[in-house]
N, C-alpha and C. Protein backbone atom coordinates (compact mmCIF):
# COMPACT_ATOMS: atom_id res chain seq x y z
N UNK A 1 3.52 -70.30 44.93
CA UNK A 1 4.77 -70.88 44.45
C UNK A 1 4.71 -72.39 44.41
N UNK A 2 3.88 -73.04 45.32
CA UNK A 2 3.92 -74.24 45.32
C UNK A 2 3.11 -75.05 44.05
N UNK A 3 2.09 -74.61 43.75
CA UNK A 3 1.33 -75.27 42.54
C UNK A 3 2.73 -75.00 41.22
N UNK A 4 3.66 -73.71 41.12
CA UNK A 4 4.08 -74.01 40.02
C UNK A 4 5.58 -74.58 40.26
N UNK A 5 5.76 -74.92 41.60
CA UNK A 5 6.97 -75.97 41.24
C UNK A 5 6.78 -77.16 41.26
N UNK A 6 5.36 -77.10 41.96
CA UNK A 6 4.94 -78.67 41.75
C UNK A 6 4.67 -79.34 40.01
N UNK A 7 4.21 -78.10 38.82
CA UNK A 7 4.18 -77.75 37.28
C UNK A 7 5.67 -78.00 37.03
N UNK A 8 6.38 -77.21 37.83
CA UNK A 8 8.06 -76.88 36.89
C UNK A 8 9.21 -77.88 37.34
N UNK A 9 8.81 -78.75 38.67
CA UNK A 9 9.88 -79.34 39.13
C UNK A 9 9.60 -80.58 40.06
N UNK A 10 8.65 -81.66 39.47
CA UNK A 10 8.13 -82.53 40.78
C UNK A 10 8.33 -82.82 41.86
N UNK A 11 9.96 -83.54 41.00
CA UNK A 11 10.87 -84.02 42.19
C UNK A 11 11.26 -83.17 43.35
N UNK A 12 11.57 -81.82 42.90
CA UNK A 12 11.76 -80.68 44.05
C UNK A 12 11.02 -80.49 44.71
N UNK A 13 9.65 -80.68 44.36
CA UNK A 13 8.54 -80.64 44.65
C UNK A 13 8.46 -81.49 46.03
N UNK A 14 8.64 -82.81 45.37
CA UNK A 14 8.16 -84.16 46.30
C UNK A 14 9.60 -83.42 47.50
N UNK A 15 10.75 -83.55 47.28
CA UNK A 15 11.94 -83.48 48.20
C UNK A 15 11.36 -82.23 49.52
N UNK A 16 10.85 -80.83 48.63
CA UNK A 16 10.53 -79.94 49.33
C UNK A 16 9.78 -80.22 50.48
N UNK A 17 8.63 -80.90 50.03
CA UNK A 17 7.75 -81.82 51.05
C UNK A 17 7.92 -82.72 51.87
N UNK A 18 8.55 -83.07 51.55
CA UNK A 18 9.77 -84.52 52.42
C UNK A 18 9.95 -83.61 53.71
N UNK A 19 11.04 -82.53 53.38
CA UNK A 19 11.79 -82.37 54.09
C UNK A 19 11.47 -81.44 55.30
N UNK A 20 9.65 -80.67 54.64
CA UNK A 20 8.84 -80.25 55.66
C UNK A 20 8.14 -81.00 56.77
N UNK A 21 8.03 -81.80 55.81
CA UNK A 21 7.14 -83.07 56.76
C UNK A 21 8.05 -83.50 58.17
N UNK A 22 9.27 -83.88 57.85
CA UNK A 22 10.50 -84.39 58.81
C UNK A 22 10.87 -83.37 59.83
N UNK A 23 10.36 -82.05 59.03
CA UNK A 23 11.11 -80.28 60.08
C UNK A 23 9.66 -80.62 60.75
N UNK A 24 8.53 -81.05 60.92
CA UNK A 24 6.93 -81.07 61.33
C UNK A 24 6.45 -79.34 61.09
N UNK A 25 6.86 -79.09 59.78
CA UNK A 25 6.62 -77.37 59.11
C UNK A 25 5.02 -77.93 58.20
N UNK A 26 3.97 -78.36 59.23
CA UNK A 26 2.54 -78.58 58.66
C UNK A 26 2.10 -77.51 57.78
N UNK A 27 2.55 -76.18 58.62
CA UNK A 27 1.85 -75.01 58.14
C UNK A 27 1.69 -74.61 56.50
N UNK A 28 3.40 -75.03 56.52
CA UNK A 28 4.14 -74.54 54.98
C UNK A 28 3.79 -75.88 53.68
N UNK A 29 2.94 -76.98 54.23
CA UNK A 29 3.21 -78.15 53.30
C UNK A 29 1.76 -77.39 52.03
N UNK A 30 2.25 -78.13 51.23
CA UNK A 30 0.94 -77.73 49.90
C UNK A 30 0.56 -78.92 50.17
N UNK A 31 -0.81 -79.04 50.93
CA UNK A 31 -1.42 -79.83 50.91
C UNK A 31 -2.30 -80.16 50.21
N UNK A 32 -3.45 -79.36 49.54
CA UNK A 32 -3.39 -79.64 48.07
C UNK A 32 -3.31 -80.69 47.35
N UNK A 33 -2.21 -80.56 46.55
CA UNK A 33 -1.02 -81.32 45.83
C UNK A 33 -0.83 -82.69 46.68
N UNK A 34 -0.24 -82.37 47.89
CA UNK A 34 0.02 -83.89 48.52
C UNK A 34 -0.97 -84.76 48.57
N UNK A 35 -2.83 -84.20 48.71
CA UNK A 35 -3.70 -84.75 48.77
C UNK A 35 -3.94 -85.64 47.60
N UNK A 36 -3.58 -85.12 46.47
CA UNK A 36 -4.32 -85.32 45.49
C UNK A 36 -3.19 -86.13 45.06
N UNK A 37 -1.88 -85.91 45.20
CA UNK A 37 -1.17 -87.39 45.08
C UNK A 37 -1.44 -88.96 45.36
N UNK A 38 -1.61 -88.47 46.61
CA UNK A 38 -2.17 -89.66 47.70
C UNK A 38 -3.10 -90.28 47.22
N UNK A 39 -4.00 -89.39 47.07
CA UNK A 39 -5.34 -90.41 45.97
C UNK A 39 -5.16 -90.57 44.87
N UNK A 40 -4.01 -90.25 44.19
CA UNK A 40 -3.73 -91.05 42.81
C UNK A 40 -2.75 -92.51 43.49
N UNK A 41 -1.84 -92.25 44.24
CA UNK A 41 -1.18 -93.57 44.77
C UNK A 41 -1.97 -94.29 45.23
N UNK A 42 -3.00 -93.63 45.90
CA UNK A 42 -3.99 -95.22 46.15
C UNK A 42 -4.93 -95.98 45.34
N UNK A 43 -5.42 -94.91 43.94
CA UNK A 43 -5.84 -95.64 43.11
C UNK A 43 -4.63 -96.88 42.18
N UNK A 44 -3.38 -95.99 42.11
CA UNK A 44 -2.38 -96.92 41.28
C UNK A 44 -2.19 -98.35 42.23
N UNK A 45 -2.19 -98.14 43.64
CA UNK A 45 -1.66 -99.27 44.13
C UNK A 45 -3.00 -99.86 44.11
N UNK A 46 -3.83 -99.91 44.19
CA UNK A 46 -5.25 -100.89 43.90
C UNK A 46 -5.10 -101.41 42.81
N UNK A 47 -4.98 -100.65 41.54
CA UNK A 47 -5.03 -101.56 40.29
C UNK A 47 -3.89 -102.48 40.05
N UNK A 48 -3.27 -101.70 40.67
CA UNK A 48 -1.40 -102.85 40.92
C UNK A 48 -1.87 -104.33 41.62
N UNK A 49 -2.61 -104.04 43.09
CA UNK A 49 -3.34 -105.04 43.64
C UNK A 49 -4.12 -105.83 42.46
N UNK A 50 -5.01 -105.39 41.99
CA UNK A 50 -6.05 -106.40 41.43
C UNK A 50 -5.37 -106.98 39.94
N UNK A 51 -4.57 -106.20 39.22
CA UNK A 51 -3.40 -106.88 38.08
C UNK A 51 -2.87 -108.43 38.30
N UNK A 52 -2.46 -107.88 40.13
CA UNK A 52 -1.52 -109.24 40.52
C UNK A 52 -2.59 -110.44 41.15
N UNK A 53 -3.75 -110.40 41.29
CA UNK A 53 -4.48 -111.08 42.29
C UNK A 53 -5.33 -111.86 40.62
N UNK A 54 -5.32 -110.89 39.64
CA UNK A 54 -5.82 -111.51 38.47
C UNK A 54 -4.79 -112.55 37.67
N UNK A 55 -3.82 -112.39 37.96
CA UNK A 55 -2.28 -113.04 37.32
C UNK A 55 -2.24 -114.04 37.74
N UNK A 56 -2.26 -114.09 39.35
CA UNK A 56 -2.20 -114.86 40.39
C UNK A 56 -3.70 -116.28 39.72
N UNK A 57 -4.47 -116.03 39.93
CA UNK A 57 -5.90 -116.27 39.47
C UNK A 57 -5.73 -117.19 37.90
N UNK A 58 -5.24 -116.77 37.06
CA UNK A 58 -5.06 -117.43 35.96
C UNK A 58 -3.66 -118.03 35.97
């Protein structure tokens, strides 16, 4: 269920996860999904980093 509401409903998605994380319900999290978020947020916030450090620079 989790891969397709993470497909059908992000945000419910992200909230669902939220609100496991806060209950400490490890068992039930799609980790997965959260993983593979995480390493897209850390690639976005790097290029966010080096955008501004290049801006900064010129």
């Amino acid at each position: 269920m989790n891969q397709s509401l993470f497909d059908e409903d992000y945000i419910l998605w992200v909230q669902e996860n939220v609100a496991k994380l806060k209950a400490k319900d490890f068992e039930n999290l799609d980790l997965d999904n959260l993983i593979e978020e995480f390493e897209s947020l850390i690639f976005i916030l790097k290029r966010d980093l080096d955008d501004v450090k290049n801006q900064v620079r010129n």
